[in-house]
C-alpha atoms as a PDB file:
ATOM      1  CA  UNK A   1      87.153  12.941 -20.772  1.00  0.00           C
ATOM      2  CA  UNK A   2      89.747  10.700 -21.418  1.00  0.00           C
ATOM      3  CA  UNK A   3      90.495   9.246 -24.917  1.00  0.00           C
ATOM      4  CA  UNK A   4      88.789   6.581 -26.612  1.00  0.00           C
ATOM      5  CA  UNK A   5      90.267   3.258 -26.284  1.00  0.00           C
ATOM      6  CA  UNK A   6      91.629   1.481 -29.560  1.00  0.00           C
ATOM      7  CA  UNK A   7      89.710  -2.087 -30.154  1.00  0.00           C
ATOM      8  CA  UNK A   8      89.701  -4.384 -32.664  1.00  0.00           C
ATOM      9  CA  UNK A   9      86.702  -6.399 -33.725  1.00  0.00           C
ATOM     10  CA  UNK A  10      86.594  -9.764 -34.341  1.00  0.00           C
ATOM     11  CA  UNK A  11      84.910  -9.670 -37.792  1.00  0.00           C
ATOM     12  CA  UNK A  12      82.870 -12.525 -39.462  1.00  0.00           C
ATOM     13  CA  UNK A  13      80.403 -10.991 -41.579  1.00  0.00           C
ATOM     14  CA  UNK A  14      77.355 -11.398 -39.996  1.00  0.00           C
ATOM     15  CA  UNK A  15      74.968  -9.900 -38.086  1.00  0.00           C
ATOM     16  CA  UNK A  16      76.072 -10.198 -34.858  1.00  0.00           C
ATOM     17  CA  UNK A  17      79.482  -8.302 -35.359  1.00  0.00           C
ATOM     18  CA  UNK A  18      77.830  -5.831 -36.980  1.00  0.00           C
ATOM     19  CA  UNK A  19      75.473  -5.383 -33.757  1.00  0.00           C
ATOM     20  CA  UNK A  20      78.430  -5.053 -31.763  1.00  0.00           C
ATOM     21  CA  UNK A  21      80.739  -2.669 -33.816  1.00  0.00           C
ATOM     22  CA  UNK A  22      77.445  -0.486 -33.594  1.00  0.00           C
ATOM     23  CA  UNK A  23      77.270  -0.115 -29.997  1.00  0.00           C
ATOM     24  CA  UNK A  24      81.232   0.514 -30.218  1.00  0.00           C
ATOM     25  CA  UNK A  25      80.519   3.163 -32.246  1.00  0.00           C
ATOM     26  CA  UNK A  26      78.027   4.755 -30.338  1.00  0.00           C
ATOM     27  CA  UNK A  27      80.343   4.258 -27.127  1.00  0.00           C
ATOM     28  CA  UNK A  28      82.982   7.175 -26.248  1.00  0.00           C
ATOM     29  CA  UNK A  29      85.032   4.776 -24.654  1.00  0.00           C
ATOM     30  CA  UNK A  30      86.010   2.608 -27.567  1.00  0.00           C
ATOM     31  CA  UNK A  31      87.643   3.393 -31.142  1.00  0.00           C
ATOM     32  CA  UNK A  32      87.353   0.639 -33.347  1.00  0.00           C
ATOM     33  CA  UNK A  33      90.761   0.394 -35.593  1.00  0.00           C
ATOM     34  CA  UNK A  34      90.231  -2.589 -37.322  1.00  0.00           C
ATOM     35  CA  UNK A  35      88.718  -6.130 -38.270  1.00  0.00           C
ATOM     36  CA  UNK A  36      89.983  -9.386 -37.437  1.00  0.00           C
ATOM     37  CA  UNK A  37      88.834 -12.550 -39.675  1.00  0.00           C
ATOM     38  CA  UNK A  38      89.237 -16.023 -39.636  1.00  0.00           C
ATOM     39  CA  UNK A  39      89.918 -17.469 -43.284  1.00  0.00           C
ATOM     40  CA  UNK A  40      90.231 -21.161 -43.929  1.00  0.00           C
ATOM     41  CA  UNK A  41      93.134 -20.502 -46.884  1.00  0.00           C
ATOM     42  CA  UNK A  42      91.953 -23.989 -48.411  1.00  0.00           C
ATOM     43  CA  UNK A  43      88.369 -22.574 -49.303  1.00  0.00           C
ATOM     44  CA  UNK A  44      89.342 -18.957 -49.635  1.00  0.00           C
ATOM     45  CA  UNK A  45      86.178 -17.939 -47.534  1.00  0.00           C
ATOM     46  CA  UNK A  46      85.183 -16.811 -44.272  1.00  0.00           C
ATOM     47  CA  UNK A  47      85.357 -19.656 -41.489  1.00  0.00           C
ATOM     48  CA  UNK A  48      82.347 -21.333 -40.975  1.00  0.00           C
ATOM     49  CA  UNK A  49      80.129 -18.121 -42.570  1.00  0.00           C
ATOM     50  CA  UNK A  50      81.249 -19.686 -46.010  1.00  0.00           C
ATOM     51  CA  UNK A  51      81.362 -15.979 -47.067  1.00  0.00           C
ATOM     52  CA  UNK A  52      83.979 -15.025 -50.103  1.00  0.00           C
ATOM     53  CA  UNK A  53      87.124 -13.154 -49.472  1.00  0.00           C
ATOM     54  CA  UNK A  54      86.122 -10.884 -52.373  1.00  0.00           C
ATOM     55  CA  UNK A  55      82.749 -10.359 -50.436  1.00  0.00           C
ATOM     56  CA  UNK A  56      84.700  -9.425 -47.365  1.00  0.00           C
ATOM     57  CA  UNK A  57      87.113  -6.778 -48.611  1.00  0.00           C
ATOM     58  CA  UNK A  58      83.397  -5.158 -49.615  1.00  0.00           C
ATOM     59  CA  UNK A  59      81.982  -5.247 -46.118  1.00  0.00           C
ATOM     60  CA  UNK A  60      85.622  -3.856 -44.710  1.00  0.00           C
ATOM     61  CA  UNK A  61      85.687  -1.026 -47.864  1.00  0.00           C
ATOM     62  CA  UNK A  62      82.108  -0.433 -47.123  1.00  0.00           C
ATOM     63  CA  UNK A  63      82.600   0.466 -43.663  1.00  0.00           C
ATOM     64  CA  UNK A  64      85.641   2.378 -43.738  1.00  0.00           C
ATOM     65  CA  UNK A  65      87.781  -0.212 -41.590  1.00  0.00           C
ATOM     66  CA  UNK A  66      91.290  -2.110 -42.224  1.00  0.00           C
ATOM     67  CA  UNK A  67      90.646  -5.454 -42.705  1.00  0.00           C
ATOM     68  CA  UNK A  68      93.074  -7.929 -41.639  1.00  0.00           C
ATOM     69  CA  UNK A  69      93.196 -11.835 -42.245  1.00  0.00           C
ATOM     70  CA  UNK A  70      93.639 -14.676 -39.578  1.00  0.00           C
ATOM     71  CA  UNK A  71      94.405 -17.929 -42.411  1.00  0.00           C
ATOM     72  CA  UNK A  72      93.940 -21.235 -41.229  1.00  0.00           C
ATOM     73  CA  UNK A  73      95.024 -24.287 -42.616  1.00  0.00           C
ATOM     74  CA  UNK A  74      91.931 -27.260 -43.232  1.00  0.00           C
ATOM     75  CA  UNK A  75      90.929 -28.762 -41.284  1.00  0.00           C
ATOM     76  CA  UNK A  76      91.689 -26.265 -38.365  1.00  0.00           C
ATOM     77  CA  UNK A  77      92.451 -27.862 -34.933  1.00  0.00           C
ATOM     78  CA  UNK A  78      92.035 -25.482 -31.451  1.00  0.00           C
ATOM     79  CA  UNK A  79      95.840 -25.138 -31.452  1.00  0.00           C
ATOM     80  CA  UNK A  80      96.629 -24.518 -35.102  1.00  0.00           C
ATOM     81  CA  UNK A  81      93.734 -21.470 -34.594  1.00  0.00           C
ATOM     82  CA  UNK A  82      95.036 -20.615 -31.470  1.00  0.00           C
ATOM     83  CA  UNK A  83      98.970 -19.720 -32.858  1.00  0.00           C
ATOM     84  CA  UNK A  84      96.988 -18.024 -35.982  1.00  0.00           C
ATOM     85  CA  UNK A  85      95.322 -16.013 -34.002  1.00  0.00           C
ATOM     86  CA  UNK A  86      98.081 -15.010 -31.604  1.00  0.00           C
ATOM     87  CA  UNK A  87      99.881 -14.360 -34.392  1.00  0.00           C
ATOM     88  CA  UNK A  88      97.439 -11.855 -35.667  1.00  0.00           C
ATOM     89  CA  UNK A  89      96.919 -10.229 -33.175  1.00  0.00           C
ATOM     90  CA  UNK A  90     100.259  -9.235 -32.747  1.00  0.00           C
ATOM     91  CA  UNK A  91     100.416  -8.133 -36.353  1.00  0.00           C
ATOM     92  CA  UNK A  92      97.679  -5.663 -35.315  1.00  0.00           C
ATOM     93  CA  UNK A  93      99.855  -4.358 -32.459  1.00  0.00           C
ATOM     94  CA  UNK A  94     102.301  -3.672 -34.579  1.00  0.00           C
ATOM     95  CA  UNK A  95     100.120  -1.271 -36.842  1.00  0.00           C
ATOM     96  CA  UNK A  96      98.465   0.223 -32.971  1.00  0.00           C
ATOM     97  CA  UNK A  97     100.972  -0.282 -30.607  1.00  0.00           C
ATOM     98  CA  UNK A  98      98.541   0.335 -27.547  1.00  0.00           C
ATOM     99  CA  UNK A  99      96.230  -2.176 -29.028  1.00  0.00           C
ATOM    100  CA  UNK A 100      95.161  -4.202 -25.975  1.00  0.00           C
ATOM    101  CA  UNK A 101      91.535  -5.191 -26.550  1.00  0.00           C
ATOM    102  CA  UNK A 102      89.589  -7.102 -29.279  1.00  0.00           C
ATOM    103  CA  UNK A 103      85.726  -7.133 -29.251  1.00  0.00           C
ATOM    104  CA  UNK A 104      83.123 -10.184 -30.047  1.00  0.00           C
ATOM    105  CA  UNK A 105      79.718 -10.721 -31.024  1.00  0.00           C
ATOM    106  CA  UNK A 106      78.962 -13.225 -28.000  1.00  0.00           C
ATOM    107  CA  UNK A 107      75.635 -12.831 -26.743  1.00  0.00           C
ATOM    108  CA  UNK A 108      75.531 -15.784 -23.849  1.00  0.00           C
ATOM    109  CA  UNK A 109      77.378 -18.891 -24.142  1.00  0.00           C
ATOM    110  CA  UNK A 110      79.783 -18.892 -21.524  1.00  0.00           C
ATOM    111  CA  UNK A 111      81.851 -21.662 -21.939  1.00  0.00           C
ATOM    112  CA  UNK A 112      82.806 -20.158 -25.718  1.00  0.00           C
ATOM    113  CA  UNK A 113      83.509 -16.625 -23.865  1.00  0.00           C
ATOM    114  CA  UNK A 114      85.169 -18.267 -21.219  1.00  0.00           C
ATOM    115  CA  UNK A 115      87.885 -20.027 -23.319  1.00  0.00           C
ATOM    116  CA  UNK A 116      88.040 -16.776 -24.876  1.00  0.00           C
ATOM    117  CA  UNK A 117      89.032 -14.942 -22.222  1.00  0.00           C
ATOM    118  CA  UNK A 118      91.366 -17.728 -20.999  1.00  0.00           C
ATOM    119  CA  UNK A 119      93.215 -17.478 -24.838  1.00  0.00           C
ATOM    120  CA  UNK A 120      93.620 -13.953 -24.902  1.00  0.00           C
ATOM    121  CA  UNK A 121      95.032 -13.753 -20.766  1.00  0.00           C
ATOM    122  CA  UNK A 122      97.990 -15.793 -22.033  1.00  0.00           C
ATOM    123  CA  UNK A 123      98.523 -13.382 -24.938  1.00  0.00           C
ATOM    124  CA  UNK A 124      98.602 -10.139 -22.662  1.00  0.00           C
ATOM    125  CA  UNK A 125      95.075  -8.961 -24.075  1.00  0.00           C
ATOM    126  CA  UNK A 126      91.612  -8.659 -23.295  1.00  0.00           C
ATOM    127  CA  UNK A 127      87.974  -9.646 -24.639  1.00  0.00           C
ATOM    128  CA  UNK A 128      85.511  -7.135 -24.843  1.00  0.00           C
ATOM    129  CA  UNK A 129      81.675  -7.949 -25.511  1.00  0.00           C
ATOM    130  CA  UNK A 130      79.630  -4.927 -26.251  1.00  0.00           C
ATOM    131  CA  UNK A 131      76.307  -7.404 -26.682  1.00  0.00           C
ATOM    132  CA  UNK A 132      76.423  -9.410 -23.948  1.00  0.00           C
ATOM    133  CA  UNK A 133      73.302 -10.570 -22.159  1.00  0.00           C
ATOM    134  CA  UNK A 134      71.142  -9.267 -24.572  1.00  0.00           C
ATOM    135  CA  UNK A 135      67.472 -10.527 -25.053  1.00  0.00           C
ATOM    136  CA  UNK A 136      67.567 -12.116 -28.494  1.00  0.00           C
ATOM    137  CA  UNK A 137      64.883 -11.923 -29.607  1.00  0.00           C
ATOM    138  CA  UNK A 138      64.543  -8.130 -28.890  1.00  0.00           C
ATOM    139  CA  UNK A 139      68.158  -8.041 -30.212  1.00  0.00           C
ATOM    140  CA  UNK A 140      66.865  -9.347 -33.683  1.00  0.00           C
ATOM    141  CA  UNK A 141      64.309  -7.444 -33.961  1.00  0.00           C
ATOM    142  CA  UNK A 142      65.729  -4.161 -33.531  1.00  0.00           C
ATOM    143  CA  UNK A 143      68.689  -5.100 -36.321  1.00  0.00           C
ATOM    144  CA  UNK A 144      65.959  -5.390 -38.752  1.00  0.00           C
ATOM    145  CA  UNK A 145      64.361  -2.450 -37.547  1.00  0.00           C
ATOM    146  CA  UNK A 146      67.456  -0.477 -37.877  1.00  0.00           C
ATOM    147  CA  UNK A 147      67.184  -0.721 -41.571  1.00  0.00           C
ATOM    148  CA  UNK A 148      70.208  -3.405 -41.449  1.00  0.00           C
ATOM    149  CA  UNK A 149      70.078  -6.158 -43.979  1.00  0.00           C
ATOM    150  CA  UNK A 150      71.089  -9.827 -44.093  1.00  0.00           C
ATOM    151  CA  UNK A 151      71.135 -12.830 -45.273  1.00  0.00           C
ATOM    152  CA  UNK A 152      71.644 -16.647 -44.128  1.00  0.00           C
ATOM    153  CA  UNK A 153      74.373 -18.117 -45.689  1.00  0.00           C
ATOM    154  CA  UNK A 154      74.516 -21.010 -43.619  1.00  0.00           C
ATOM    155  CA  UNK A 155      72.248 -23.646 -41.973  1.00  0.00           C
ATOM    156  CA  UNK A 156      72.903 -26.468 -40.013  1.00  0.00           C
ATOM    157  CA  UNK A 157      70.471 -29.109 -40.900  1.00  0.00           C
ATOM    158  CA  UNK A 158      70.422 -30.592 -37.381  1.00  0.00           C
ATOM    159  CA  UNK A 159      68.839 -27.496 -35.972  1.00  0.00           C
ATOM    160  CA  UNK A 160      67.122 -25.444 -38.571  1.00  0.00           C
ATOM    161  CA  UNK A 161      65.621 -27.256 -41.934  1.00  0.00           C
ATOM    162  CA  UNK A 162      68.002 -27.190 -45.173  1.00  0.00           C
ATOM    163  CA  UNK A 163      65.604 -24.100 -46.547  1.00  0.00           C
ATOM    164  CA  UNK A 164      66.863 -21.394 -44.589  1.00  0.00           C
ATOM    165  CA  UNK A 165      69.738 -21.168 -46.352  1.00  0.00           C
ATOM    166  CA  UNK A 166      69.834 -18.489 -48.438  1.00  0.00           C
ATOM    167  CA  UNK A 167      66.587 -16.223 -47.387  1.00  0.00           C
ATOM    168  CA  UNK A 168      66.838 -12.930 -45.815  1.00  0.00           C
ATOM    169  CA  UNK A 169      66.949 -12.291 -42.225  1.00  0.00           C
ATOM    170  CA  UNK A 170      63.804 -10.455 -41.954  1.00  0.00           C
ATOM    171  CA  UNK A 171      60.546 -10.526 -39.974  1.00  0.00           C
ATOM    172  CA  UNK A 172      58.941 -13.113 -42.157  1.00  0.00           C
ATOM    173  CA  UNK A 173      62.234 -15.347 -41.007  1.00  0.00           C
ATOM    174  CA  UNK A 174      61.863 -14.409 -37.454  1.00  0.00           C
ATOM    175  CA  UNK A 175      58.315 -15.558 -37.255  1.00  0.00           C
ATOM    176  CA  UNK A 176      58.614 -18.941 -39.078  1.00  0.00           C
ATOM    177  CA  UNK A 177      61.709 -19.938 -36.995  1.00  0.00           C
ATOM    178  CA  UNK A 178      61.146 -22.799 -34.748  1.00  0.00           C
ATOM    179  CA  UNK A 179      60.379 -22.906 -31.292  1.00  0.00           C
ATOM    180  CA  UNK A 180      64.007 -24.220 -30.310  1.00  0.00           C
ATOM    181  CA  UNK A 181      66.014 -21.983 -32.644  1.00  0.00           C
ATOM    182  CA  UNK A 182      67.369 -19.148 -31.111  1.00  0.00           C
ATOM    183  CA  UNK A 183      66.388 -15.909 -33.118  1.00  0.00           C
ATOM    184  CA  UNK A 184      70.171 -15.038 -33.519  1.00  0.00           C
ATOM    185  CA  UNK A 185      71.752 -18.440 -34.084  1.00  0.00           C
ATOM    186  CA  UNK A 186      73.628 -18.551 -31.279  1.00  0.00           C
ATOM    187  CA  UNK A 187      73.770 -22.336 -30.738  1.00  0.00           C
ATOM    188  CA  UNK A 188      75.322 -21.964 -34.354  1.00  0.00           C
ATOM    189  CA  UNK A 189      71.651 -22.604 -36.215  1.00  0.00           C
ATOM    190  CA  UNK A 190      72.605 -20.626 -38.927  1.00  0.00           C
ATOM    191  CA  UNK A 191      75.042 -18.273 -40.087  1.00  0.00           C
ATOM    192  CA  UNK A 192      74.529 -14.997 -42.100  1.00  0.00           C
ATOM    193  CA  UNK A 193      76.277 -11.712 -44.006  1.00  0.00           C
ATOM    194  CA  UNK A 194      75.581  -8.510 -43.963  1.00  0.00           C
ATOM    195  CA  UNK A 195      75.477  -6.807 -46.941  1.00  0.00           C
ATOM    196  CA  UNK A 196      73.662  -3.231 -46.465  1.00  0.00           C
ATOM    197  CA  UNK A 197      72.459  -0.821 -43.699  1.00  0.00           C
ATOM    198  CA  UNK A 198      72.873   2.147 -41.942  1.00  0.00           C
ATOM    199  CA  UNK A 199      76.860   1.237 -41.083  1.00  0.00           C
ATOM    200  CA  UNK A 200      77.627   0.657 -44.495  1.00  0.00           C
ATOM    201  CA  UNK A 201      78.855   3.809 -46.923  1.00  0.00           C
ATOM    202  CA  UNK A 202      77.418   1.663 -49.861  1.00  0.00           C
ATOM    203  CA  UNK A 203      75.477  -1.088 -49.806  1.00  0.00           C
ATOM    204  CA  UNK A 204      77.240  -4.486 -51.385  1.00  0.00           C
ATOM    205  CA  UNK A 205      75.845  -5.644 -54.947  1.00  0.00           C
ATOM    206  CA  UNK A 206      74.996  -9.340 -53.961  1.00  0.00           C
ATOM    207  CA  UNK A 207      73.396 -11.796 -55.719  1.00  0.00           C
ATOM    208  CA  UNK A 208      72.613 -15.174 -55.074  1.00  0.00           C
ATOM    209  CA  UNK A 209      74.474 -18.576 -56.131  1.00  0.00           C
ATOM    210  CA  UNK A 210      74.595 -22.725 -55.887  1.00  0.00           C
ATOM    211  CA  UNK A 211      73.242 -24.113 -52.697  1.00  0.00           C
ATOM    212  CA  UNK A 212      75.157 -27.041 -51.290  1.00  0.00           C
ATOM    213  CA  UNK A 213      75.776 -29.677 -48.725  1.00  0.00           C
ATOM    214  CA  UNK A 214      78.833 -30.107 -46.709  1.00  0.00           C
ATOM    215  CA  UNK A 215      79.660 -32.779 -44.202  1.00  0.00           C
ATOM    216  CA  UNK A 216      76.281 -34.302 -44.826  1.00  0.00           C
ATOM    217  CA  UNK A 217      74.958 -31.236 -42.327  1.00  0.00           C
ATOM    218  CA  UNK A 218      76.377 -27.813 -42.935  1.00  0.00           C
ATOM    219  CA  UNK A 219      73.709 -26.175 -45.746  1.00  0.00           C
ATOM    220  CA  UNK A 220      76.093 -23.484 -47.755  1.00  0.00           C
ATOM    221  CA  UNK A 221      74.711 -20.754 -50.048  1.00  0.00           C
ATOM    222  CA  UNK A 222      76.780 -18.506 -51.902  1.00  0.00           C
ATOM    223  CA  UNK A 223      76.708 -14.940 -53.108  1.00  0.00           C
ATOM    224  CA  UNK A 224      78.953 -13.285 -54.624  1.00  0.00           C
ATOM    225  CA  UNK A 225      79.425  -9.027 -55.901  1.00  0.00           C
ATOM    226  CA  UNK A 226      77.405  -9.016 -58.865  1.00  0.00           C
ATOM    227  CA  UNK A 227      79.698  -6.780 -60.583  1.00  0.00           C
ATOM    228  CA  UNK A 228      82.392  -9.760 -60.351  1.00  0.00           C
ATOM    229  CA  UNK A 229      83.131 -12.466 -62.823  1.00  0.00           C
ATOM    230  CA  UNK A 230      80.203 -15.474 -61.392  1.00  0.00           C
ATOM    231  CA  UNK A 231      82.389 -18.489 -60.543  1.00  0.00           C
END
């Protein structure tokens, strides 16, 4: 058998990357070296997650991975990400110099895997999407019943009511999401972080914070590691 592929995983903190640097795991073909995050500098938290960098080194400590940060400027136009990106990726080629692949969370909306693909061509790499055409409902589900834990840290209030925000994503969740939400939030319903499960060495001491508005839309809760300074 020939050796496992090195892959990096594009990292946000929520469920659906975690789903996907599972199956890598279980996969002999692939040898996950590292995560890639988008930061917007100007908030000092994950991009559109609204998770804290402090939070994040925890996930990356917690499962044993180098963590390495893509900062954007805000606001963040397609080409400004675009040269960050690049850029970052070629700082991780540097550290694995036969680094030619970087894995998503995508689960089925083509045109975002297609532009993707189309970024990534240009840059002499490839996209890699271990979840891809997966029921998800079924793909929900199973998370939960893998003893993973999460919770929403953000809501858009045109799809999903302002309440969300900030409750576990757990069967009770599942079952009083509306009809029209999609069970992982892939139309971008809600957001979420992972913060203990079977992937983690420790789980992360979260606890709960303000709730607020952004953009007249964008519902934001924060948590932050219990055993920091609250602020």
């Amino acid at each position: 058998m020939s050796a496992p592929r090195p892959v990096l995983l594009a990292w946000s903190g929520g469920k659906d990357c975690l789903m996907a640097l599972q199956r890598l795991r279980a996969d002999p073909a692939w040898r996950v070296c590292g995560l890639l995050t988008t930061v917007t500098g100007a908030f000092d938290r994950v991009a559109m997650h609204g998770i804290r960098r402090s939070v994040l080194h925890a996930q990356a400590a917690a499962l044993a991975l180098p963590l390495l940060e893509s900062v954007l400027d805000w606001p963040a136009s397609n080409t400004s990400y675009a040269q960050t990106f690049a850029a970052s990726l070629e700082q991780a080629r540097v550290a694995t110099p036969d680094l030619a692949h970087i894995a998503f969370g995508d689960l089925f909306l083509a045109d975002v895997r297609a532009w993707r693909e189309e970024l990534l061509a240009d840059l002499g790499w490839k996209g890699v999407f271990p979840l891809w055409g997966s029921d998800t409902a079924a793909l929900a589900r199973s998370f939960i019943a893998a003893g993973h834990q999460a919770v929403l840290t953000c809501v858009d209030t045109t799809q999903l009511d302002a309440d969300f925000s900030g409750r576990a994503f757990d069967a009770d969740l599942l079952d009083a999401l509306p009809a029209n939400v999609d069970p992982c939030g892939e139309h971008g319903e809600f957001h979420t972080l992972c913060h203990e499960g079977p992937l983690f060495a420790q789980a992360l001491p979260i606890r709960r914070g303000t709730t607020l508005l952004r953009e007249q839309r964008f519902q934001y809760t924060d948590f932050e590691l219990a055993d920091h300074p609250a602020g």
